[in-house]
PDB file of N, CA and C in Angstrom:
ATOM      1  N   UNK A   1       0.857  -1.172   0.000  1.00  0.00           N
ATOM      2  CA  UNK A   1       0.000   0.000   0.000  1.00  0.00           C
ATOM      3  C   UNK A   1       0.904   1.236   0.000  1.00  0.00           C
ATOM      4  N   UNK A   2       1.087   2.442  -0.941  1.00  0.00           N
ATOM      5  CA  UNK A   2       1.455   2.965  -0.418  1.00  0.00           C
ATOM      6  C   UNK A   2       1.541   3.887   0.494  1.00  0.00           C
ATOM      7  N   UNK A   3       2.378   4.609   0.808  1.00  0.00           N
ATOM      8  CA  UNK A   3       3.032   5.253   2.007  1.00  0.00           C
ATOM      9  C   UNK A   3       2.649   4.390   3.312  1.00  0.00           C
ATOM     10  N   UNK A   4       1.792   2.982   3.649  1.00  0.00           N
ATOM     11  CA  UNK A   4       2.205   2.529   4.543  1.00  0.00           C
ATOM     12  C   UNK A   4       2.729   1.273   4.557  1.00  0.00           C
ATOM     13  N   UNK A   5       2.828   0.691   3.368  1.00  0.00           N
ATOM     14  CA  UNK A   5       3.281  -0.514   3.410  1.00  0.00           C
ATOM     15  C   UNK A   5       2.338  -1.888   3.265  1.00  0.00           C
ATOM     16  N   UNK A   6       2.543  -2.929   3.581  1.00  0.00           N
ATOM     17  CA  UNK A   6       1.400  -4.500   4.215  1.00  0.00           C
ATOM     18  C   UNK A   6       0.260  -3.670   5.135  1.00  0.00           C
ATOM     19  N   UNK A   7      -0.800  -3.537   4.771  1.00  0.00           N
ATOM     20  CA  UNK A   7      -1.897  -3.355   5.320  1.00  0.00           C
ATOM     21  C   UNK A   7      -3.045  -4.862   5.560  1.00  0.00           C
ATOM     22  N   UNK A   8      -3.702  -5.214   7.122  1.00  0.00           N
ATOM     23  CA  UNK A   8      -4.598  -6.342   6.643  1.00  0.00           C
ATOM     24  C   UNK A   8      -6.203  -5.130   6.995  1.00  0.00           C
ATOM     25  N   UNK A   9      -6.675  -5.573   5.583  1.00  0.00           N
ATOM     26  CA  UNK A   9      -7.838  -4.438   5.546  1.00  0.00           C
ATOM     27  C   UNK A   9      -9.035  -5.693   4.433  1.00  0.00           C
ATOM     28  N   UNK A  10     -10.101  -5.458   4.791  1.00  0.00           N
ATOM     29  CA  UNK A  10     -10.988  -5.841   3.576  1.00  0.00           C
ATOM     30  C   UNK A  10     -10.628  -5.852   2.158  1.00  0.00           C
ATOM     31  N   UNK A  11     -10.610  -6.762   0.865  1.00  0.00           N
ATOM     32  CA  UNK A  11      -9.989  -6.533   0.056  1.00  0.00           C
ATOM     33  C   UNK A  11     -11.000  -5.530  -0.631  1.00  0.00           C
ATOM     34  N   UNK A  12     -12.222  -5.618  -0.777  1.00  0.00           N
ATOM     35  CA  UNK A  12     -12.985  -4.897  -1.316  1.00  0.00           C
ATOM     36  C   UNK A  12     -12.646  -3.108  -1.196  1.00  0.00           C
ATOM     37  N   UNK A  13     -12.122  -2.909  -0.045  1.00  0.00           N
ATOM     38  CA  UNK A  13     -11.513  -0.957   0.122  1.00  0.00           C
ATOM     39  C   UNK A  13     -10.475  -1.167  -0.239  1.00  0.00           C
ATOM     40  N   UNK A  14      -9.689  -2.189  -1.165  1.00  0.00           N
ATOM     41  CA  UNK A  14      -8.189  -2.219  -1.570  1.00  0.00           C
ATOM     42  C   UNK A  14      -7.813  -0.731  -2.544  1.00  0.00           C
ATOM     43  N   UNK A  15      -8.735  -1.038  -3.268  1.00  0.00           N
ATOM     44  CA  UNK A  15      -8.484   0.015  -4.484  1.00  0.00           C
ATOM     45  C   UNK A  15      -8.874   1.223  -3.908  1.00  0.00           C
ATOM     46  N   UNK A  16      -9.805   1.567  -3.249  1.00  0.00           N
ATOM     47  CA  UNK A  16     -10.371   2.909  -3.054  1.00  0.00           C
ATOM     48  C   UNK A  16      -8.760   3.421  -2.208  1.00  0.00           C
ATOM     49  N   UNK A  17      -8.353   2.553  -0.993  1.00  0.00           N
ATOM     50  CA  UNK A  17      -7.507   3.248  -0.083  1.00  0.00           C
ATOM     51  C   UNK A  17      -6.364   3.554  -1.004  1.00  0.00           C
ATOM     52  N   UNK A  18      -5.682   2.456  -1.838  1.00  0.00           N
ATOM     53  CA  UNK A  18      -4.780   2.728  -2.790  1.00  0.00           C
ATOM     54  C   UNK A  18      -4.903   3.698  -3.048  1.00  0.00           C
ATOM     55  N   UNK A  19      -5.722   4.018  -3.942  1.00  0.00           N
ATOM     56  CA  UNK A  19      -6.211   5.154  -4.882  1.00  0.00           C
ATOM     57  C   UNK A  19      -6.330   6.831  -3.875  1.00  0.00           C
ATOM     58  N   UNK A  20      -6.816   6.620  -2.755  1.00  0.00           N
ATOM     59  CA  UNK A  20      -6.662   7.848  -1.514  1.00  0.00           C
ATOM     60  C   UNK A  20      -5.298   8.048  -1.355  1.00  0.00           C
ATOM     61  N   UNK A  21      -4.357   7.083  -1.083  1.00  0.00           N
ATOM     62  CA  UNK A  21      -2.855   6.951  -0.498  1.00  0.00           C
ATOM     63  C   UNK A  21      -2.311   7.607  -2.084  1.00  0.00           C
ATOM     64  N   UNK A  22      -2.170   6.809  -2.707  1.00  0.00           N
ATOM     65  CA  UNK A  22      -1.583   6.869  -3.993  1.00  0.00           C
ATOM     66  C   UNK A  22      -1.758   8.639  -4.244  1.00  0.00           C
ATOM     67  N   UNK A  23      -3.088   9.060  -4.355  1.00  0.00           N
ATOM     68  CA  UNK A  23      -2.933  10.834  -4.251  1.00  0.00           C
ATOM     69  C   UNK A  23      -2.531  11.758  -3.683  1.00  0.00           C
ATOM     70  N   UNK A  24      -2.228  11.362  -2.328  1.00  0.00           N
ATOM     71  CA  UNK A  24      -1.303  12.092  -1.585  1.00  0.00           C
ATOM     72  C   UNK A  24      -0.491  12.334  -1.230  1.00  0.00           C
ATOM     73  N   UNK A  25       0.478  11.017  -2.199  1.00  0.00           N
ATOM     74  CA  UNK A  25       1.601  11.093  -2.408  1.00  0.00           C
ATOM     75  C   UNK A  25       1.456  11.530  -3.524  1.00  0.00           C
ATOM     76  N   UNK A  26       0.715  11.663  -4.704  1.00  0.00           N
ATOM     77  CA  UNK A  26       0.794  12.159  -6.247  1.00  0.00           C
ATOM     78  C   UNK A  26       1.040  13.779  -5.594  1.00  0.00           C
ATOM     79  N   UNK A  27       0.325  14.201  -5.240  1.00  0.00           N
ATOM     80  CA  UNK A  27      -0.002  15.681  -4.491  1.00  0.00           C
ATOM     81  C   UNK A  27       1.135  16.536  -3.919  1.00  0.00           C
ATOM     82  N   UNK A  28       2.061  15.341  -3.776  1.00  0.00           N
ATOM     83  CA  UNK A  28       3.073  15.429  -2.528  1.00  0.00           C
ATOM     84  C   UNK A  28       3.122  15.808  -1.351  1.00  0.00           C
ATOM     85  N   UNK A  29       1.976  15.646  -0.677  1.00  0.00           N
ATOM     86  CA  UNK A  29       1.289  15.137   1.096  1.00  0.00           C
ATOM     87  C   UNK A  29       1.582  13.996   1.283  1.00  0.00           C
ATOM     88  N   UNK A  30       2.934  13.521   1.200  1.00  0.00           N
ATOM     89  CA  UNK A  30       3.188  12.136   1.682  1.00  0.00           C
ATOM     90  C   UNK A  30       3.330  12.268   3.476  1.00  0.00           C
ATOM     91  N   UNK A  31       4.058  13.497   3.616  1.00  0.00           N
ATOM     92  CA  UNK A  31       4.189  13.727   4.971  1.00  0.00           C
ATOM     93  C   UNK A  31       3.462  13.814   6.025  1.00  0.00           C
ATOM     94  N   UNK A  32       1.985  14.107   5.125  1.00  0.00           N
ATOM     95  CA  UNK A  32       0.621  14.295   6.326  1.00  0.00           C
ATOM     96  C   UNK A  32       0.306  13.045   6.680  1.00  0.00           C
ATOM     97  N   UNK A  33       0.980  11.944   6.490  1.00  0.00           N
ATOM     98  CA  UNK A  33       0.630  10.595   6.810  1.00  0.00           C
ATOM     99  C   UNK A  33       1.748   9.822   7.354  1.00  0.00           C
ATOM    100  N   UNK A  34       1.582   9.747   8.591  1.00  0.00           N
ATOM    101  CA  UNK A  34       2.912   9.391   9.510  1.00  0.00           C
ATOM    102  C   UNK A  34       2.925   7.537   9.841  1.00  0.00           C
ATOM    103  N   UNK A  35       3.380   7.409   8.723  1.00  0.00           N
ATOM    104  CA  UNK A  35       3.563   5.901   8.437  1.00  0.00           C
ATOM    105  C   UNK A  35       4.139   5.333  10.457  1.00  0.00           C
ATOM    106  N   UNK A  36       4.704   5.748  11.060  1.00  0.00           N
ATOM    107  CA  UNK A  36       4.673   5.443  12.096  1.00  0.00           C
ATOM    108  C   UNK A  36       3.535   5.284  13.260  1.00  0.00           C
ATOM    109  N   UNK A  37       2.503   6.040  12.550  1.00  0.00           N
ATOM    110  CA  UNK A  37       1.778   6.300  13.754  1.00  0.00           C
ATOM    111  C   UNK A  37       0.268   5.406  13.083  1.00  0.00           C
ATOM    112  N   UNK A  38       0.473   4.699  12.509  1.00  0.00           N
ATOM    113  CA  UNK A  38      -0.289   3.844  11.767  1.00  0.00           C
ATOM    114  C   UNK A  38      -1.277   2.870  12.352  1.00  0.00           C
ATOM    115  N   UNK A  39      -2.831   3.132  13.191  1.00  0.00           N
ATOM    116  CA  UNK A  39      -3.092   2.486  13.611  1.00  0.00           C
ATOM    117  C   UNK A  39      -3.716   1.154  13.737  1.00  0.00           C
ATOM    118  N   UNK A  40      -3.679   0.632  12.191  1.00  0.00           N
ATOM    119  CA  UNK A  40      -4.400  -0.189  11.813  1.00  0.00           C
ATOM    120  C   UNK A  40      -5.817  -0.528  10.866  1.00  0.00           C
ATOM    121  N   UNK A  41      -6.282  -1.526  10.569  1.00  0.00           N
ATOM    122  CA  UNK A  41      -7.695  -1.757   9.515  1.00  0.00           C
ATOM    123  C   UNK A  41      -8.178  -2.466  10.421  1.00  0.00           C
ATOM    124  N   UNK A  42      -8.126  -3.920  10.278  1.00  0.00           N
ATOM    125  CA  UNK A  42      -8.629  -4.914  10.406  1.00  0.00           C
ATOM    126  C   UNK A  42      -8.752  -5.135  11.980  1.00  0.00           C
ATOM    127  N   UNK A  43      -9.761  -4.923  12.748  1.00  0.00           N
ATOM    128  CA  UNK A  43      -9.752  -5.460  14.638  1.00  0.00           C
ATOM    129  C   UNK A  43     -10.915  -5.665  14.891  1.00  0.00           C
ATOM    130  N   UNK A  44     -11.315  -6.865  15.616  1.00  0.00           N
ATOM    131  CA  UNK A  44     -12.381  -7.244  15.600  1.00  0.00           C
ATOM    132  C   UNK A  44     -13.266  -6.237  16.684  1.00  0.00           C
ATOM    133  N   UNK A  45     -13.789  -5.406  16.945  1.00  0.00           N
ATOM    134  CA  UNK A  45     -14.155  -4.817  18.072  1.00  0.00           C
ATOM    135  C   UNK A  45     -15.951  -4.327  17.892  1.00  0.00           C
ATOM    136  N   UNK A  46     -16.433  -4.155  19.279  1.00  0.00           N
ATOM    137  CA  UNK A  46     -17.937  -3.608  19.022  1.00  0.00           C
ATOM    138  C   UNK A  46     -17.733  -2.201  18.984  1.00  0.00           C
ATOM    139  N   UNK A  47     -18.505  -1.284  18.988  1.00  0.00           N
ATOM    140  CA  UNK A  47     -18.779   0.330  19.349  1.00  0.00           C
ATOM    141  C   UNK A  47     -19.824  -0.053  20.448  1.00  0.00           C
ATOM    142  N   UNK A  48     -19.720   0.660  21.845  1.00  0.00           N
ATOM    143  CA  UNK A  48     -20.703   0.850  22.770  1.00  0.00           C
ATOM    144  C   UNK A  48     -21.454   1.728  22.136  1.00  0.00           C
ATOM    145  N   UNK A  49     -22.937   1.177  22.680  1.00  0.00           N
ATOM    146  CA  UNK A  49     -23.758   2.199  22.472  1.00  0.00           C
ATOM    147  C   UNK A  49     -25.526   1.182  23.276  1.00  0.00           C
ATOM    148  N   UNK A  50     -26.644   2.644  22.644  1.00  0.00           N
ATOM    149  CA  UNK A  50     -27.572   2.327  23.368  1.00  0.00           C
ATOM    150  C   UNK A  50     -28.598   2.201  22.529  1.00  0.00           C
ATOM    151  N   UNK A  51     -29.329   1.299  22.252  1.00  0.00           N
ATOM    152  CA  UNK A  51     -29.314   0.491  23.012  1.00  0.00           C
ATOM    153  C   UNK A  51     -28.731  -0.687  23.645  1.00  0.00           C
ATOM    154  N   UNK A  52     -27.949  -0.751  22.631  1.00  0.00           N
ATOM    155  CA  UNK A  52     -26.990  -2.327  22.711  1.00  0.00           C
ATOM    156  C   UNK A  52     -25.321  -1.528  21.845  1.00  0.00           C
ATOM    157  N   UNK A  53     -24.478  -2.748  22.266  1.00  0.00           N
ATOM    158  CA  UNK A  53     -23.077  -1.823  20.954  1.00  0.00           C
ATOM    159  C   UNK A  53     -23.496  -2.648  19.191  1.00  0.00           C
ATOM    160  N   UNK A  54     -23.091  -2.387  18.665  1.00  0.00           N
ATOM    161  CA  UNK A  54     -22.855  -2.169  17.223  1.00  0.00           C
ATOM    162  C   UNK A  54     -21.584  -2.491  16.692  1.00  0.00           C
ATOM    163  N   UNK A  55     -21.603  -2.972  15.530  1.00  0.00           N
ATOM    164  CA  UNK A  55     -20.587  -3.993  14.922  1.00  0.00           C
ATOM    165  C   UNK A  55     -19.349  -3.091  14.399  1.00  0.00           C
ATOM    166  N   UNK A  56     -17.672  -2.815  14.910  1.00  0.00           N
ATOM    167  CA  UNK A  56     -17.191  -1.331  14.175  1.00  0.00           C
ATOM    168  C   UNK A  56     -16.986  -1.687  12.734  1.00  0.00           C
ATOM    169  N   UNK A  57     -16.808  -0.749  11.694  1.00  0.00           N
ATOM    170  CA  UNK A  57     -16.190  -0.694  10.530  1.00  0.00           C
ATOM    171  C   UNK A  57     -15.293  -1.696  10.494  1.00  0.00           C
ATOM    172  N   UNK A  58     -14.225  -1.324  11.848  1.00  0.00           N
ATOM    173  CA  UNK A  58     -13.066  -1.947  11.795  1.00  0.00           C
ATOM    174  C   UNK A  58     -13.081  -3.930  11.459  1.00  0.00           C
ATOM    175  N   UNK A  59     -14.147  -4.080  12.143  1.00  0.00           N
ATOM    176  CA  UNK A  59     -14.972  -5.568  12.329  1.00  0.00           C
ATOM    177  C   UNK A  59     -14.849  -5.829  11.406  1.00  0.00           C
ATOM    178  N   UNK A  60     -15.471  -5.272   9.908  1.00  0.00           N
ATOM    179  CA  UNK A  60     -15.137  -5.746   8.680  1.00  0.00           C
ATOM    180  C   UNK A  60     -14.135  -5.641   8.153  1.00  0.00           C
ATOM    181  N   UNK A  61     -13.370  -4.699   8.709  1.00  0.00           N
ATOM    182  CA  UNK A  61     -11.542  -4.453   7.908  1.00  0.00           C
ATOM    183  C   UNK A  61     -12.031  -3.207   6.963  1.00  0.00           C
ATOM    184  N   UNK A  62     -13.057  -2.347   7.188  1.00  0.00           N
ATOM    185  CA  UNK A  62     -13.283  -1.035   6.105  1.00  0.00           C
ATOM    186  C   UNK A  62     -13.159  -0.269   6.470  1.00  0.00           C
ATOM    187  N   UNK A  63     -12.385   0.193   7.823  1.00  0.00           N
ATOM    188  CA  UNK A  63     -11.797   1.836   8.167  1.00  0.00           C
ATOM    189  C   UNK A  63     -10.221   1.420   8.527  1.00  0.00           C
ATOM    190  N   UNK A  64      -9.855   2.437   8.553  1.00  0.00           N
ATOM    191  CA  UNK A  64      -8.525   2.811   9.157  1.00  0.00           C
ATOM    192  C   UNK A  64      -8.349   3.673   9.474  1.00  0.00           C
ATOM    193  N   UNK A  65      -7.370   3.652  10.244  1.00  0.00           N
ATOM    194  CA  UNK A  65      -6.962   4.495  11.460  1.00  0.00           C
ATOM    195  C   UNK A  65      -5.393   5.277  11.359  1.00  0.00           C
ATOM    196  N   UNK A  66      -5.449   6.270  10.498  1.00  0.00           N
ATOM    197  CA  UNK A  66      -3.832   7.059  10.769  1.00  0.00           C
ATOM    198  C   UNK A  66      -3.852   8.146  11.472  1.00  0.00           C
ATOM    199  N   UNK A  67      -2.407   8.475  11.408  1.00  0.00           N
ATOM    200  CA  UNK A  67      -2.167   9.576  12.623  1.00  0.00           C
ATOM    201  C   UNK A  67      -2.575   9.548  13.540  1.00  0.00           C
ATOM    202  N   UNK A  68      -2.640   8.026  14.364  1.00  0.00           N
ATOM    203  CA  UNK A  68      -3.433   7.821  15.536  1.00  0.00           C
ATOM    204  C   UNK A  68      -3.364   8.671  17.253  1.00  0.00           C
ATOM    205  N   UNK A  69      -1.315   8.714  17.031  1.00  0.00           N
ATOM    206  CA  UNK A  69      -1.962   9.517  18.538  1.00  0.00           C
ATOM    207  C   UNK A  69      -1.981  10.893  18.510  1.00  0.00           C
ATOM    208  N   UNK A  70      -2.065  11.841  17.347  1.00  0.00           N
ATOM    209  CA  UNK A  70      -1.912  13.213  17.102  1.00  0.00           C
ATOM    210  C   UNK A  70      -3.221  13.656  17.392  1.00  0.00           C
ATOM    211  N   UNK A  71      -4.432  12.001  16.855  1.00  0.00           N
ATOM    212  CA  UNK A  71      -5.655  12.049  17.020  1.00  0.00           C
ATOM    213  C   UNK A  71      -6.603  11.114  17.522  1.00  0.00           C
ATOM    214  N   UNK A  72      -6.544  11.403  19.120  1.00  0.00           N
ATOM    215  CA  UNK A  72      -7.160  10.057  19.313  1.00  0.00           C
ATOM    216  C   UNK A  72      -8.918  10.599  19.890  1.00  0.00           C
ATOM    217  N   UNK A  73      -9.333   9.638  20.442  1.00  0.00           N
ATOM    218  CA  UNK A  73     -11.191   9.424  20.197  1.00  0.00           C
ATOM    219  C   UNK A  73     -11.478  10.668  20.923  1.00  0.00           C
ATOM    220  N   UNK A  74     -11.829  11.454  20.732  1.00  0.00           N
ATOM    221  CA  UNK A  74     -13.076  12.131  21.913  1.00  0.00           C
ATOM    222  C   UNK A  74     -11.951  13.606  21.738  1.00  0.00           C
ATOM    223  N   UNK A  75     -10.762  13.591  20.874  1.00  0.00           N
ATOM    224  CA  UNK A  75     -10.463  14.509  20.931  1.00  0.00           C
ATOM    225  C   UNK A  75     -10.388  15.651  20.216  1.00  0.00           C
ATOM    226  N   UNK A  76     -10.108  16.977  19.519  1.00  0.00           N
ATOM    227  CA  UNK A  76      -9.800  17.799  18.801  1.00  0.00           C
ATOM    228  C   UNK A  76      -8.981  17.455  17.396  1.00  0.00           C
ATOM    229  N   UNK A  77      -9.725  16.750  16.367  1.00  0.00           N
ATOM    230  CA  UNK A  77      -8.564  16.772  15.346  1.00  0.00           C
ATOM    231  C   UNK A  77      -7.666  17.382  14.982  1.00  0.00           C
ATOM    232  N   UNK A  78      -6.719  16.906  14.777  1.00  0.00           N
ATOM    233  CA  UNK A  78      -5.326  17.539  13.579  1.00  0.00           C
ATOM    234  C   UNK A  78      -5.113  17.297  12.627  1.00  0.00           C
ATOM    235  N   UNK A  79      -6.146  16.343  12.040  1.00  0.00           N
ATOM    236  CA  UNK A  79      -6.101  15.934  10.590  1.00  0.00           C
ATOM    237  C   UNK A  79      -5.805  16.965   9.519  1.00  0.00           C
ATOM    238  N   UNK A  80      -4.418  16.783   8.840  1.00  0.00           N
ATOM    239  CA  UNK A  80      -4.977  18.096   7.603  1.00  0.00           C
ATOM    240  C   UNK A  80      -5.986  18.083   7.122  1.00  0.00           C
ATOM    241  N   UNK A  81      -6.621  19.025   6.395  1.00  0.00           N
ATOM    242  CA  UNK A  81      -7.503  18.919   5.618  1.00  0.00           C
ATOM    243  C   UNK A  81      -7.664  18.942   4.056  1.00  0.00           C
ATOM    244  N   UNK A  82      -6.214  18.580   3.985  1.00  0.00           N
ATOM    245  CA  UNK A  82      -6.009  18.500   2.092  1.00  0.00           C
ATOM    246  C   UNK A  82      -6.270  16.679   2.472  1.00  0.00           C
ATOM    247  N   UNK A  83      -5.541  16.519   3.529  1.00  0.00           N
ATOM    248  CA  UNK A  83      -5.766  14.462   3.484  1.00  0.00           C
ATOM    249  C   UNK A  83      -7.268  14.288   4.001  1.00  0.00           C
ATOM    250  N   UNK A  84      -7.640  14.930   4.913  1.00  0.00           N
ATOM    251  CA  UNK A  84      -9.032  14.776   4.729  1.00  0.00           C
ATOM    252  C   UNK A  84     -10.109  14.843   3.292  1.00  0.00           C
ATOM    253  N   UNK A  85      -9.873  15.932   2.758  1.00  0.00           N
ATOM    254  CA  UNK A  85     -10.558  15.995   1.400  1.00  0.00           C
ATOM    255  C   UNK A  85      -9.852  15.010   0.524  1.00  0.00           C
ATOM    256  N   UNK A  86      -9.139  14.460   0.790  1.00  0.00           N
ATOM    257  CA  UNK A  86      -8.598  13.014  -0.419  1.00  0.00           C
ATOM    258  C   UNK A  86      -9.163  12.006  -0.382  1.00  0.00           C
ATOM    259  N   UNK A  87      -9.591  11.809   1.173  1.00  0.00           N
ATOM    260  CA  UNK A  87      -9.945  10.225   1.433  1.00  0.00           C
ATOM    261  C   UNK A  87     -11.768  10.660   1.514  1.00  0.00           C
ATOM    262  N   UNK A  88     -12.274  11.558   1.603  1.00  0.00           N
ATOM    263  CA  UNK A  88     -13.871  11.824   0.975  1.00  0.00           C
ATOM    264  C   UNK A  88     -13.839  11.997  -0.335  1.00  0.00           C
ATOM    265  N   UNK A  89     -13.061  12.020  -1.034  1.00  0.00           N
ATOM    266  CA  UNK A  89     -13.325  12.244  -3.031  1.00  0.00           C
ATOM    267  C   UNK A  89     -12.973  10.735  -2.938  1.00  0.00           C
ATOM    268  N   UNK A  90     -12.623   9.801  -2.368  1.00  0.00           N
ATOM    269  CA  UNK A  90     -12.217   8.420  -2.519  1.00  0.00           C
ATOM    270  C   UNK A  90     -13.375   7.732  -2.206  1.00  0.00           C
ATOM    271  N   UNK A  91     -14.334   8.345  -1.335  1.00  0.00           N
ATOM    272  CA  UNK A  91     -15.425   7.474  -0.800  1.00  0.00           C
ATOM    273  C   UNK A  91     -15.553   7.274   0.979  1.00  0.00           C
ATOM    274  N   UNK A  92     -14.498   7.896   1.338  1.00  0.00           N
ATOM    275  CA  UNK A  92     -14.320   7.377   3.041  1.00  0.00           C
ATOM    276  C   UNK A  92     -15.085   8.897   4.003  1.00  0.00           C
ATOM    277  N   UNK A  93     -15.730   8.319   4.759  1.00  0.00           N
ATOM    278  CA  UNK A  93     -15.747   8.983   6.157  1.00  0.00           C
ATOM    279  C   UNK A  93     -15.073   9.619   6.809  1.00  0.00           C
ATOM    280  N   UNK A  94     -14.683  10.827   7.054  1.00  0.00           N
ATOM    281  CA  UNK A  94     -13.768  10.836   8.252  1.00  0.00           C
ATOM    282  C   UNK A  94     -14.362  11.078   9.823  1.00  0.00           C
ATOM    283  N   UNK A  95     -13.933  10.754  10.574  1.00  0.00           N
ATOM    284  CA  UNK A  95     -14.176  10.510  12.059  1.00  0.00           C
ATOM    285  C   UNK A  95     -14.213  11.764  12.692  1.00  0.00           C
ATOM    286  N   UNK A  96     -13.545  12.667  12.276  1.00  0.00           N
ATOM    287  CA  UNK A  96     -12.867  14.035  12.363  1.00  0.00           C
ATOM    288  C   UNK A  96     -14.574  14.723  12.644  1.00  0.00           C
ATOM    289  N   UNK A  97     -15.340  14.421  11.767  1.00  0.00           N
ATOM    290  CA  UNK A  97     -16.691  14.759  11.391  1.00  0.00           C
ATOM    291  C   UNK A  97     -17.791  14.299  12.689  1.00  0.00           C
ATOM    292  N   UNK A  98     -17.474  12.926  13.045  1.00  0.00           N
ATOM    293  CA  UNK A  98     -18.648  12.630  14.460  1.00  0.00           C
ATOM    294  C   UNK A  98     -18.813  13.273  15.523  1.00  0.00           C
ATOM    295  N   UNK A  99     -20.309  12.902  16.032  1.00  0.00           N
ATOM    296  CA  UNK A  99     -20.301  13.181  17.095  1.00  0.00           C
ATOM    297  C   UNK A  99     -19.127  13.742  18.181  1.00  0.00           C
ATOM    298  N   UNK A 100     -19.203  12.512  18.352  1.00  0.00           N
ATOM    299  CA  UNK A 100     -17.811  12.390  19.301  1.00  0.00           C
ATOM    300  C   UNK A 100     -16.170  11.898  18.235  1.00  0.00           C
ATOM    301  N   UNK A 101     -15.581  12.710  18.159  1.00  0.00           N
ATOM    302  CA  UNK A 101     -14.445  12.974  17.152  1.00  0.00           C
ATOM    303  C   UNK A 101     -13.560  11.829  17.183  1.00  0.00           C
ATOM    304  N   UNK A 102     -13.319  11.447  16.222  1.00  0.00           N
ATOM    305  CA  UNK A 102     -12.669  10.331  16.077  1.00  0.00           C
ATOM    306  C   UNK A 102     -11.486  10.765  14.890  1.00  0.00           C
ATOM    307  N   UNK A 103     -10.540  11.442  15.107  1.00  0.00           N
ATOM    308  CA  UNK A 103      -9.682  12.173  13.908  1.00  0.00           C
ATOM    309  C   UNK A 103      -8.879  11.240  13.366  1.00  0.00           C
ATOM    310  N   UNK A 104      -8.412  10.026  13.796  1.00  0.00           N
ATOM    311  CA  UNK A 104      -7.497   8.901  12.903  1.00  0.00           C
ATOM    312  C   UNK A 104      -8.677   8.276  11.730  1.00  0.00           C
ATOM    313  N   UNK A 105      -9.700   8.627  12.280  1.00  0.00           N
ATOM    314  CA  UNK A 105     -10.704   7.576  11.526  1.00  0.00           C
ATOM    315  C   UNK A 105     -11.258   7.499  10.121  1.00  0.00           C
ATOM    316  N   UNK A 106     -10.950   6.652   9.595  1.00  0.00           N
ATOM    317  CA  UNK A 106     -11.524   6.863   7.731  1.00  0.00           C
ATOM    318  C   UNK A 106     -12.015   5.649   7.533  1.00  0.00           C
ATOM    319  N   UNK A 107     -13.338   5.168   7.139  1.00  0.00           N
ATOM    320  CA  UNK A 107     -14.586   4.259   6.787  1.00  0.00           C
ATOM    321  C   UNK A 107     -15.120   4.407   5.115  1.00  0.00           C
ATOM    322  N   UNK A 108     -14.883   3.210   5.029  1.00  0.00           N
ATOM    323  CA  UNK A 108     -15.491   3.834   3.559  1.00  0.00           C
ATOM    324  C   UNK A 108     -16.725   3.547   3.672  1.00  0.00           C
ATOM    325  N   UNK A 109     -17.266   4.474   2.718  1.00  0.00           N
ATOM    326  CA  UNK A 109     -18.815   4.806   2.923  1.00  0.00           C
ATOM    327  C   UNK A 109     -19.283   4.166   1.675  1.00  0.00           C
ATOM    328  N   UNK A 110     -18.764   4.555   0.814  1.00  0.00           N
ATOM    329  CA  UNK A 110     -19.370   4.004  -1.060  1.00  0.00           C
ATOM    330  C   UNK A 110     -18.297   4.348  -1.360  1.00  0.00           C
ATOM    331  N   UNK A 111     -18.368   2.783  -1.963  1.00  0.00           N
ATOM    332  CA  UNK A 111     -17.329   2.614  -3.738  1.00  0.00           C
ATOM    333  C   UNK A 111     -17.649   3.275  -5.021  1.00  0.00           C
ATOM    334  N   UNK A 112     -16.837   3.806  -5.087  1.00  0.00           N
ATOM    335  CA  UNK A 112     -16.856   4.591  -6.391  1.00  0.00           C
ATOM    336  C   UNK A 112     -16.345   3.511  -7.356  1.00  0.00           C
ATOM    337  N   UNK A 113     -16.712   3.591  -8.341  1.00  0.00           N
ATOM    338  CA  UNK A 113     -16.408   2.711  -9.746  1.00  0.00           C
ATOM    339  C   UNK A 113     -15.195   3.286 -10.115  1.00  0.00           C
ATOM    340  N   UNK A 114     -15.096   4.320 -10.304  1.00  0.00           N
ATOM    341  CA  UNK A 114     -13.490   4.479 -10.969  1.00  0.00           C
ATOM    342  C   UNK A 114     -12.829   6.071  -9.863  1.00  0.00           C
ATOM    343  N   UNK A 115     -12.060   6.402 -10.650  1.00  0.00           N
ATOM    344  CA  UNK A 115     -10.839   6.967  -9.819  1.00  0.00           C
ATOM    345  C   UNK A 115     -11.629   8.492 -10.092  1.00  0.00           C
ATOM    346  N   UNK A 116     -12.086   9.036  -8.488  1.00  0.00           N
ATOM    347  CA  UNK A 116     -12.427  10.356  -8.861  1.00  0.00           C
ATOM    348  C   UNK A 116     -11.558  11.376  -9.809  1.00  0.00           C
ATOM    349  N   UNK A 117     -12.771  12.863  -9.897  1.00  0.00           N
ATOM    350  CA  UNK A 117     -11.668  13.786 -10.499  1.00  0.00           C
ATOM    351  C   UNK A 117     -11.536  14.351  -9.504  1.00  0.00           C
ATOM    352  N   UNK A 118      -9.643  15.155 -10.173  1.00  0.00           N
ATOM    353  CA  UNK A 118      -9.383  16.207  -8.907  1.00  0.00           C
ATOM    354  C   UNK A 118      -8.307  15.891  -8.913  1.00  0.00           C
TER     355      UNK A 118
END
């Protein structure tokens, strides 16, 4: 994948994340993505909630999680917002956006058929 390397993620968001990653390094925002701080796709986990918790993204392997501790849950993002607007023209969510802030967080929402413009 680039700029992070072996990712285990759903194969179905293969292309979309490619295609997000791949532009921000085309862009040359490789740097807004701190291959170190890389928190992962694939973890089996619930989301609490009420009435009952709920199955995460992550459960299926369709979000990921970068720049994890610059941005972690409940806090104030630092996400740029040129990498934010890359990975929504790709199809993904950002976390940055919830309720309760989740700024590492990117979900894909819908597959796009081919490679946005832009």
């Amino acid at each position: 994948m680039p700029l992070l390397g072996p990712v285990t993620c759903n194969r179905a968001i293969l292309p979309q994340l490619r295609g997000a990653l791949a532009e921000v390094q085309r862009r040359g925002l490789g740097g807004l993505v701190h291959v170190n701080d890389f928190a992962g796709c694939y973890a089996a986990r619930l989301i609490p909630g009420d009435p009952g918790p709920s199955i995460a993204h992550h459960a299926w392997g369709s979000a990921i999680d970068i720049n994890a501790r610059a941005n972690p849950l409940g806090q104030h993002p630092t996400q740029d917002r040129r990498l934010v607007a890359i990975f929504e023209r790709w199809g993904f969510a950002w976390g940055g956006d919830f309720l309760v802030p989740d700024g590492m967080h990117f979900e894909l929402l819908h597959q796009t058929p081919q490679a946005p413009a832009g």
